[in-house]
Protein backbone atom coordinates (compact mmCIF):
# COMPACT_ATOMS: atom_id res chain seq x y z
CA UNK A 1 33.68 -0.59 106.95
CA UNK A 2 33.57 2.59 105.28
CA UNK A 3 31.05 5.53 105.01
CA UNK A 4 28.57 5.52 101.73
CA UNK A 5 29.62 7.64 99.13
CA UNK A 6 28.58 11.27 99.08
CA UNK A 7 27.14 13.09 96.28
CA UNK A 8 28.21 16.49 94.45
CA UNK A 9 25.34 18.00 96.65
CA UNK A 10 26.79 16.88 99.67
CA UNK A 11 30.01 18.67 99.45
CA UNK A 12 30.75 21.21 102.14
CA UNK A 13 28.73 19.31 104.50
CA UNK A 14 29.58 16.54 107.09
CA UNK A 15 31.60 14.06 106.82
CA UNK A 16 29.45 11.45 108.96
CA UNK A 17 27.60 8.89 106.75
CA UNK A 18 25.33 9.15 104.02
CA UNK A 19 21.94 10.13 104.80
CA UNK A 20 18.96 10.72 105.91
CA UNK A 21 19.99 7.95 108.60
CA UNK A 22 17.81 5.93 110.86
CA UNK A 23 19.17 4.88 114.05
CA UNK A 24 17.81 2.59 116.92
CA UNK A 25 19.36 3.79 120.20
CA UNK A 26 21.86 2.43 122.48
CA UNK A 27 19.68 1.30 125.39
CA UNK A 28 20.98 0.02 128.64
CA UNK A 29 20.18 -3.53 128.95
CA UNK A 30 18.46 -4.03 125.85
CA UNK A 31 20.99 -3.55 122.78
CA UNK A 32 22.94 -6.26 123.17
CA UNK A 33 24.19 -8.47 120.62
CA UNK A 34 21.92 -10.58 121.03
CA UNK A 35 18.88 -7.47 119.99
CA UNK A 36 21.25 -6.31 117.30
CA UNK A 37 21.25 -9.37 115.46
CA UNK A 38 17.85 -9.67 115.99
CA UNK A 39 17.17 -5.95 114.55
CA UNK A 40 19.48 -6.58 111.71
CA UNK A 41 17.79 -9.56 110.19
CA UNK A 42 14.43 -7.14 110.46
CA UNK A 43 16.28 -4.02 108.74
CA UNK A 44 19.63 -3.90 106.53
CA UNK A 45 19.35 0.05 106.84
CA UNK A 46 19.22 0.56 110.37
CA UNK A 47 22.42 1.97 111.95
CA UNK A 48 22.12 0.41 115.44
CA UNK A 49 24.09 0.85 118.34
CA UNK A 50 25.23 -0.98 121.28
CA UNK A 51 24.80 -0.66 124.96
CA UNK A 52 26.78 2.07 127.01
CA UNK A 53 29.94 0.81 127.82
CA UNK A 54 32.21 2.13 129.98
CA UNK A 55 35.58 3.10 128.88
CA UNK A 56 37.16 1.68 131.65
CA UNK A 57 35.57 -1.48 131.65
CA UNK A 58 37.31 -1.80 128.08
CA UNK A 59 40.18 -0.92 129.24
CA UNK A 60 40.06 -3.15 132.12
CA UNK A 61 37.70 -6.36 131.28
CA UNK A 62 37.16 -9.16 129.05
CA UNK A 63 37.08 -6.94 125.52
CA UNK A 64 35.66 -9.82 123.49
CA UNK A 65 32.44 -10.45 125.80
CA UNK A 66 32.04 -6.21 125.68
CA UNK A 67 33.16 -5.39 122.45
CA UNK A 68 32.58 -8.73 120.34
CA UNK A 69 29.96 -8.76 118.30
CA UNK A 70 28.53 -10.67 114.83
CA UNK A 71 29.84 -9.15 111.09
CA UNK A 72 26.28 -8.63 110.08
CA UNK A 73 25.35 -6.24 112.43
CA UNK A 74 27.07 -3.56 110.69
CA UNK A 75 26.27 -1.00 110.60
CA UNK A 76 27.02 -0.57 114.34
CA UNK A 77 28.31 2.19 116.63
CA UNK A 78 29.73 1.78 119.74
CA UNK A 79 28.02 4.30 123.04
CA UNK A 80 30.80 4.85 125.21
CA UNK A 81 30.87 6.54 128.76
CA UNK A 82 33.44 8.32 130.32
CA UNK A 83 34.59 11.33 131.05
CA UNK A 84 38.70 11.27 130.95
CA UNK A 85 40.06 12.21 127.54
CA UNK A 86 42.86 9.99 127.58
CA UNK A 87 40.65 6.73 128.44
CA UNK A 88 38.25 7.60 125.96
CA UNK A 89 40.48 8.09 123.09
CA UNK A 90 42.43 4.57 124.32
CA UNK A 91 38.72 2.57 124.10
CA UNK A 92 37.99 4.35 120.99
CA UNK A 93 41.20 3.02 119.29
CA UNK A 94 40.59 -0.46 120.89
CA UNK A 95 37.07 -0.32 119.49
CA UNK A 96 37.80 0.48 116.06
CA UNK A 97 39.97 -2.63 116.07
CA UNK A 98 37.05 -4.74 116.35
CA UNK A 99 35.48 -3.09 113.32
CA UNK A 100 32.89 -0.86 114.82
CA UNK A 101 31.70 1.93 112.39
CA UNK A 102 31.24 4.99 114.73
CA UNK A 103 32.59 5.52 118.63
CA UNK A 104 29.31 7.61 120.41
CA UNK A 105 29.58 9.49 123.14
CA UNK A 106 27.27 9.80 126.24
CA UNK A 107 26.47 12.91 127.02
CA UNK A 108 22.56 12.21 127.58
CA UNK A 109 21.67 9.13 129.88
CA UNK A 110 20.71 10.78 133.34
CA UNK A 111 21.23 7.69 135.91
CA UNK A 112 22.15 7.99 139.19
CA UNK A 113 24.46 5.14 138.44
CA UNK A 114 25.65 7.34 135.14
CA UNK A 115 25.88 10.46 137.27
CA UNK A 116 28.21 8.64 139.88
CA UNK A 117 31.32 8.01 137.20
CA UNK A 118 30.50 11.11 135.60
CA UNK A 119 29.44 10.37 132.57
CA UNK A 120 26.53 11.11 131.09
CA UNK A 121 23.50 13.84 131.31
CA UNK A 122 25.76 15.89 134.00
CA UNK A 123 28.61 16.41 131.31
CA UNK A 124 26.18 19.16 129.91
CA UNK A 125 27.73 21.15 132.53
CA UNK A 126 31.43 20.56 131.19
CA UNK A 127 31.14 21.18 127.73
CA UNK A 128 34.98 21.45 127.55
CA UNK A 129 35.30 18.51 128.67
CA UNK A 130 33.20 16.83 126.45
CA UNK A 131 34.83 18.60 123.41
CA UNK A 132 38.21 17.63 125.07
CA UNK A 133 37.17 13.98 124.97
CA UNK A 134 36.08 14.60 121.21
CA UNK A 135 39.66 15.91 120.24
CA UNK A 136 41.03 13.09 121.80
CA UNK A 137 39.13 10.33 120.03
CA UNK A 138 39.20 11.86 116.86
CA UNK A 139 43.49 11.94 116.98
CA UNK A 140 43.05 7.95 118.29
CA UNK A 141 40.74 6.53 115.34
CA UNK A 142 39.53 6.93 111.61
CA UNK A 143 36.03 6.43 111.78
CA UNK A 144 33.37 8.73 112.97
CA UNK A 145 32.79 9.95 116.51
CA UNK A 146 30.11 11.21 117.35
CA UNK A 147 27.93 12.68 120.57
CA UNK A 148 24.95 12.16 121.97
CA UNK A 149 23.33 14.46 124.08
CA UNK A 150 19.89 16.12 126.17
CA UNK A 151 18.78 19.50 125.54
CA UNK A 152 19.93 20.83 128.85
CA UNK A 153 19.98 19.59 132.60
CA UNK A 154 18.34 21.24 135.50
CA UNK A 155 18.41 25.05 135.27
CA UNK A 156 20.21 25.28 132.14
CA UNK A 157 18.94 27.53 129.64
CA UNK A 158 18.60 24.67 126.70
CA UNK A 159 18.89 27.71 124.22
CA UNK A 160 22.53 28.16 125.22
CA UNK A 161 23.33 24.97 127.06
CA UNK A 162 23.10 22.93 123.83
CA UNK A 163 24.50 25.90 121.88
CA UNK A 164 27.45 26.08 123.51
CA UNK A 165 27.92 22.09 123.66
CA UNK A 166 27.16 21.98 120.32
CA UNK A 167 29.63 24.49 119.11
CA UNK A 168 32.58 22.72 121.54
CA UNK A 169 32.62 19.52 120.05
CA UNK A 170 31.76 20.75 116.63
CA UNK A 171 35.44 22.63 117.19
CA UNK A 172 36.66 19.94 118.56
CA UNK A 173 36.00 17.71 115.36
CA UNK A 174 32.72 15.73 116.02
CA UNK A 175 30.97 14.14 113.29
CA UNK A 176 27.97 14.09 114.12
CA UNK A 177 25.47 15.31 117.12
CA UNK A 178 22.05 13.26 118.06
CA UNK A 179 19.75 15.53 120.49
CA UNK A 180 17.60 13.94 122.81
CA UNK A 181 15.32 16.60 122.59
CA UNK A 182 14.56 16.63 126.51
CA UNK A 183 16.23 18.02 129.27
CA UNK A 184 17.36 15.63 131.86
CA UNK A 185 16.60 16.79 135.62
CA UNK A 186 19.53 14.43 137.49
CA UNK A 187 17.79 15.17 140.85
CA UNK A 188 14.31 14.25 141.36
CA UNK A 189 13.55 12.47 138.28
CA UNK A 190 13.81 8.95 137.84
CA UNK A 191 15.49 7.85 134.26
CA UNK A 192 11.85 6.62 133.31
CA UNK A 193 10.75 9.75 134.15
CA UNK A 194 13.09 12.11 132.73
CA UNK A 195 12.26 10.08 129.01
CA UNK A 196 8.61 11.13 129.54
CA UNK A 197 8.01 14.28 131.92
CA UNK A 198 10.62 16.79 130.58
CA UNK A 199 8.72 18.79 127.79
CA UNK A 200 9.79 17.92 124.43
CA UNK A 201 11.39 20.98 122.03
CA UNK A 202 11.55 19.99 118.64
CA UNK A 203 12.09 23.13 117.31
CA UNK A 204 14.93 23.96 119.11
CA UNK A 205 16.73 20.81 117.26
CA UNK A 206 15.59 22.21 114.02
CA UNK A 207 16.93 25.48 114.64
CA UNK A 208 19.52 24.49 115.77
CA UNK A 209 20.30 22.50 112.32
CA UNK A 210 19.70 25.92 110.26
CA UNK A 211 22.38 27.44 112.23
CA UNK A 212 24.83 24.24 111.54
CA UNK A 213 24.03 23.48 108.19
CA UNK A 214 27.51 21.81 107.65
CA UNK A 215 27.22 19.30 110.49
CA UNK A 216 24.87 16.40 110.66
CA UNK A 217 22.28 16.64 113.53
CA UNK A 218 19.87 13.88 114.32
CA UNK A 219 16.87 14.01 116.43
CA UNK A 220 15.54 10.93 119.61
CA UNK A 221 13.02 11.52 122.53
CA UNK A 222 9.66 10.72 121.86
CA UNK A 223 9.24 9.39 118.60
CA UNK A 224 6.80 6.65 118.41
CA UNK A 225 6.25 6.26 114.74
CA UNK A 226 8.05 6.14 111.72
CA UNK A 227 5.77 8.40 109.81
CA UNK A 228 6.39 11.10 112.56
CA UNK A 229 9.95 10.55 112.77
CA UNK A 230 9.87 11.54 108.38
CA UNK A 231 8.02 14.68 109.01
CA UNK A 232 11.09 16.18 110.54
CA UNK A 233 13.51 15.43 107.52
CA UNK A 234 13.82 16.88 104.05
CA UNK A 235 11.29 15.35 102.02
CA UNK A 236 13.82 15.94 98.80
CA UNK A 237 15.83 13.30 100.77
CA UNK A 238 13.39 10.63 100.77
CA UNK A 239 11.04 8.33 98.27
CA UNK A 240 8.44 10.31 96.77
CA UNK A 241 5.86 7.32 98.43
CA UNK A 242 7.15 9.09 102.00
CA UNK A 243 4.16 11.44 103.23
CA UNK A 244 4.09 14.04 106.00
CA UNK A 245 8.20 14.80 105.91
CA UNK A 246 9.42 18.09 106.21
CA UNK A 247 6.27 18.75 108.42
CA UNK A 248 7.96 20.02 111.57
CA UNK A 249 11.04 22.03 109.90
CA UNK A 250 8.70 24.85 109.71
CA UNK A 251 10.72 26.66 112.31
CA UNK A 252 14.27 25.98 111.46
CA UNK A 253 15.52 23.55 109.53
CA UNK A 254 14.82 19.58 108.50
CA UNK A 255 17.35 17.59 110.26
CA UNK A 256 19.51 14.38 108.68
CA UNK A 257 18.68 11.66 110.93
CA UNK A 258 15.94 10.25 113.48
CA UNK A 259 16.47 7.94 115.94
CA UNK A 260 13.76 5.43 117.83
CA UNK A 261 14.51 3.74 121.29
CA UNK A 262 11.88 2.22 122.92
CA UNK A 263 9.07 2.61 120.34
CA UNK A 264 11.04 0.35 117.77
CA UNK A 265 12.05 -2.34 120.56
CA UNK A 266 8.49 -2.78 121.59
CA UNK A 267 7.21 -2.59 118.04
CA UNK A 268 10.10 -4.50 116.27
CA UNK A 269 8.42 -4.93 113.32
CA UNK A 270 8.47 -0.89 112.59
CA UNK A 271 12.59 -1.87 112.23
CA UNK A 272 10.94 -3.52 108.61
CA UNK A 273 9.45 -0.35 106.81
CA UNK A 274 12.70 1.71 107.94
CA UNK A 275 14.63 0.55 104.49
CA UNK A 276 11.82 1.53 102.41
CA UNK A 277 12.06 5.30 103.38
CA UNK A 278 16.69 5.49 104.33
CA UNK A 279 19.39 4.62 102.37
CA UNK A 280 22.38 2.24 103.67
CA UNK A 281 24.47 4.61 105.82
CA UNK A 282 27.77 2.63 104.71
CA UNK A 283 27.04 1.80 101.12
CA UNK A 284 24.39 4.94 99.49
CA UNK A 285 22.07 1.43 98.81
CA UNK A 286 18.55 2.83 97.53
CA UNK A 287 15.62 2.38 100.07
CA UNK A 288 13.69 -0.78 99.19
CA UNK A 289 9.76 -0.95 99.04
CA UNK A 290 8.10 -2.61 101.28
CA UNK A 291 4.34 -3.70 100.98
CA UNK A 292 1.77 -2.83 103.61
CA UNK A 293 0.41 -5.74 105.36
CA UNK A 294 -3.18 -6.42 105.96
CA UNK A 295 -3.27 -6.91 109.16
CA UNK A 296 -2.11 -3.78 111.31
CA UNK A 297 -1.84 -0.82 110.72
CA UNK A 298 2.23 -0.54 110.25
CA UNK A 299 4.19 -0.92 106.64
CA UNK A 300 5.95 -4.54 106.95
CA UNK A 301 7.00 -7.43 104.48
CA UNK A 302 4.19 -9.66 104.71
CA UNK A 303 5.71 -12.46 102.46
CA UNK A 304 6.13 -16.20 104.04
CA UNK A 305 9.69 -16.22 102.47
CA UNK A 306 10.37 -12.77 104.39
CA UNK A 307 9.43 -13.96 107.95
CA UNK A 308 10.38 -17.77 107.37
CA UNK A 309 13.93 -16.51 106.52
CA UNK A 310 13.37 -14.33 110.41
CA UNK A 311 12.35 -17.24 111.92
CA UNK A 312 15.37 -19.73 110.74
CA UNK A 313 18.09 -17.19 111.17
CA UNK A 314 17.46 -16.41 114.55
CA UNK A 315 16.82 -20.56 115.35
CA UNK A 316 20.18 -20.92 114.32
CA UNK A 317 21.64 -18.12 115.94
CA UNK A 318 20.03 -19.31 119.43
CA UNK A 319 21.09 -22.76 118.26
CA UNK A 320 24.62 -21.67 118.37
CA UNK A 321 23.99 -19.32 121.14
CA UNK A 322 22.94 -22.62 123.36
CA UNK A 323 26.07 -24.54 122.58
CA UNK A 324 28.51 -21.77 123.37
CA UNK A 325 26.95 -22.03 126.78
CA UNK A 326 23.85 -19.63 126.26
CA UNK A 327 20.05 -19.59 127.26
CA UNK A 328 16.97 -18.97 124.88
CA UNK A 329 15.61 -16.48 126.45
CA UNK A 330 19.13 -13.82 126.10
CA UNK A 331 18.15 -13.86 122.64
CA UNK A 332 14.35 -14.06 122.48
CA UNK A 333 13.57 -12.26 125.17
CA UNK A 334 14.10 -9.47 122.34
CA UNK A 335 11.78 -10.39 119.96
CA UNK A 336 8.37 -10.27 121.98
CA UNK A 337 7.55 -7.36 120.64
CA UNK A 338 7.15 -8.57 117.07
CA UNK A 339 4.09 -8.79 115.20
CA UNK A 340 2.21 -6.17 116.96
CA UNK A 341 -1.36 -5.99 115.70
CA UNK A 342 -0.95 -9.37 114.05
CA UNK A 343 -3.57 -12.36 114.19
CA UNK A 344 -1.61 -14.82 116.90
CA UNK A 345 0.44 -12.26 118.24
CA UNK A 346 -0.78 -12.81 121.82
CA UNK A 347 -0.20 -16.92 121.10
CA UNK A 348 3.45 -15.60 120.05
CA UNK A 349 4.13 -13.79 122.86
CA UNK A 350 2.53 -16.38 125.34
CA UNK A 351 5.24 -18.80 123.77
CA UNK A 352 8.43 -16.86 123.80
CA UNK A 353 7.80 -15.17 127.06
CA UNK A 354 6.79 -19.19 129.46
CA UNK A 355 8.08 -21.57 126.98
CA UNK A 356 11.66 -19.56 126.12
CA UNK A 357 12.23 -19.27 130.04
CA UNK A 358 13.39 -23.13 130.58
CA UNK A 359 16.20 -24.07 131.01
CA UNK A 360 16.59 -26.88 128.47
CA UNK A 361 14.39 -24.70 126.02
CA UNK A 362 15.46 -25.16 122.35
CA UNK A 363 15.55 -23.25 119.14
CA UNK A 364 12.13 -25.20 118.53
CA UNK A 365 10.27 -22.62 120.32
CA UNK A 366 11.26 -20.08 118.01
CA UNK A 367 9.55 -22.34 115.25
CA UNK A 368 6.50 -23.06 117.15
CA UNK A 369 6.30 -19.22 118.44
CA UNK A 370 6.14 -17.85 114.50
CA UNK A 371 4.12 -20.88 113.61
CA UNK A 372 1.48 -19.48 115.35
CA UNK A 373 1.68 -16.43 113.44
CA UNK A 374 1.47 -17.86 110.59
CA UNK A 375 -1.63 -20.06 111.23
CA UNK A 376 -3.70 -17.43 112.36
CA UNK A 377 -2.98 -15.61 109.19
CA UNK A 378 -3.21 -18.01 107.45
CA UNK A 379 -7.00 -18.68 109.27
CA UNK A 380 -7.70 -15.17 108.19
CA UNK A 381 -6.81 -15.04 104.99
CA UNK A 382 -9.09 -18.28 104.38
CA UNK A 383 -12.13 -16.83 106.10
CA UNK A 384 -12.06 -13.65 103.78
């Protein structure tokens, strides 16, 4: 796949894809293939990304179970750990050859289990290193690579620890940066804890973009909503029917990308207003409107076509998931968190989360899960 096309006002800056960009996380144990398919049918936009893999389990395992993955998913980077140059430039190449659009690097997650390969949060302390791993990947493949990182760890000074990572890998060639805008403490803290008890500094990111204004820097930790993730981009970037952006680039500059984690997995139906605000990161496609709904208080296609079309794609996908040797419940154990706020939600989630859990459970509990939805709306609609 290749990056969207860049306009005469982008030239001079970076070479990583068009933006603004909205990204869902890599999240241990939740972005599998089975969750990217899943967010992909909810948001053609979205630039998603997989699971941390390690680069010597890719070097090493089954490739097609770690790196396979389906064509519409795309766009979709690959998060990979490690901390050897070499290894990480040899999983980069054999990543690229199963069409992923951007190699990540982990430079952020603060697990004990991270910490113990060294990877992760504790390569803030070898900047180098990282920007050694950077070179390496970026002489291996053609398409982006990128890092991911915290603010700092422990007693780091997050005013020059990120500076100085920052300026490493930018030397070293990286296309991007997305800042975690948290320290990670890798004693003391569990990971739970260091995504919620660090303080949170914003502004740092955003100053930190006004003194890189050639190199795209996106911004994760603690965004919850979409309209809070806008108000730190450019507003001249978005639809004119965006409100509140630019709102917390007051002390630096607005920054090219957000990205949600957690918020967007438990709210999945956020992932549906995301492509009326970002354009396509691989083709420059406009943003698309979407209608708000009546029934919560989020932006999401509210059309029976829309969520019918939801509903059938992933029954067939769990359809062929089961006679490849699957379960129900690898892929819809991602998609309880739909329809927050909606009449029948509860009914919904009742279904997939008892029902889905059987073994000889069917794609018919996918149907009878979204029929639920649409009853009760359809019982609320009638009584108004």
């Amino acid at each position: 796949m290749r990056k969207g096309p860049q306009t005469a006002g982008d030239q001079g800056k970076s070479s990583y894809f068009r933006g603004p960009v909205f990204a869902v996380a890599p999240m241990i144990d939740w972005t599998d293939r089975h969750y990217r398919f899943f967010a992909r049918q909810l948001s053609s936009h979205a630039l998603l990304y997989t699971e941390m893999i390690v680069a010597d389990a890719i070097l090493r395992g089954d490739r097609e179970k770690l790196l396979g993955h389906d064509a519409s998913e795309h766009p979709v980077a690959l998060q990979l750990g490690g901390s050897d140059p070499a290894k990480m430039a040899e999983a980069a190449r054999i990543a690229e050859g199963f069409g992923y659009d951007e190699i990540n690097m982990n430079v952020g997650c603060p697990s004990d289990r991270v910490q113990s390969g060294t990877f992760g949060a504790c390569l803030m302390q070898e900047p180098a290193l990282v920007a050694d791993c950077i070179a390496a990947m970026k002489a291996a493949v053609k398409i982006p690579v990128t890092v991911k990182c915290r603010i700092g760890v422990d007693d780091q000074d997050p005013e020059v620890a990120l500076r100085d990572l920052v300026q490493r890998v930018k030397d070293a060639g990286t296309d991007a940066v997305w800042v975690h805008a948290r320290k990670a403490w890798l004693k003391g803290l569990s990971p739970r804890e260091n995504r919620e008890i660090p303080p949170l500094d914003y502004g740092l990111v955003h100053r930190l973009k006004a003194e890189n204004a050639n190199l795209f820097i996106g911004l994760n930790g603690g965004l919850q909503r979409l309209d809070q993730a806008l108000s730190h981009l450019d507003p001249l970037s978005l639809p004119t029917r965006a409100t509140g952006t630019g709102a917390e680039a007051a002390c630096g500059a607005p920054l090219d990308g957000v990205m949600l984690g957690r918020a967007a997995y438990h709210d999945s139906g956020l992932l549906t207003a995301a492509d009326g605000y970002f354009v396509h990161p691989l083709t420059g496609a406009e943003p698309m409107p979407v209608d708000r709904d009546g029934f919560s208080d989020h932006d999401h296609k509210l059309s029976l076509d829309f969520w019918s079309g939801i509903r059938d794609a992933m029954a067939d996908y769990a359809a062929a998931h089961i006679e490849n040797g699957g379960r129900l419940i690898h892929v819809t154990r991602h998609m309880v968190g739909l329809f927050q706020g909606w009449p029948g939600a509860r009914r919904y989630r009742q279904i997939l989360s008892t029902e889905a859990t059987r073994k000889d459970a069917g794609p018919q509990v996918i149907h009878a899960a979204f029929d639920a939805v649409f009853e009760a709306v359809t019982a609320r609609q009638a009584a108004e």
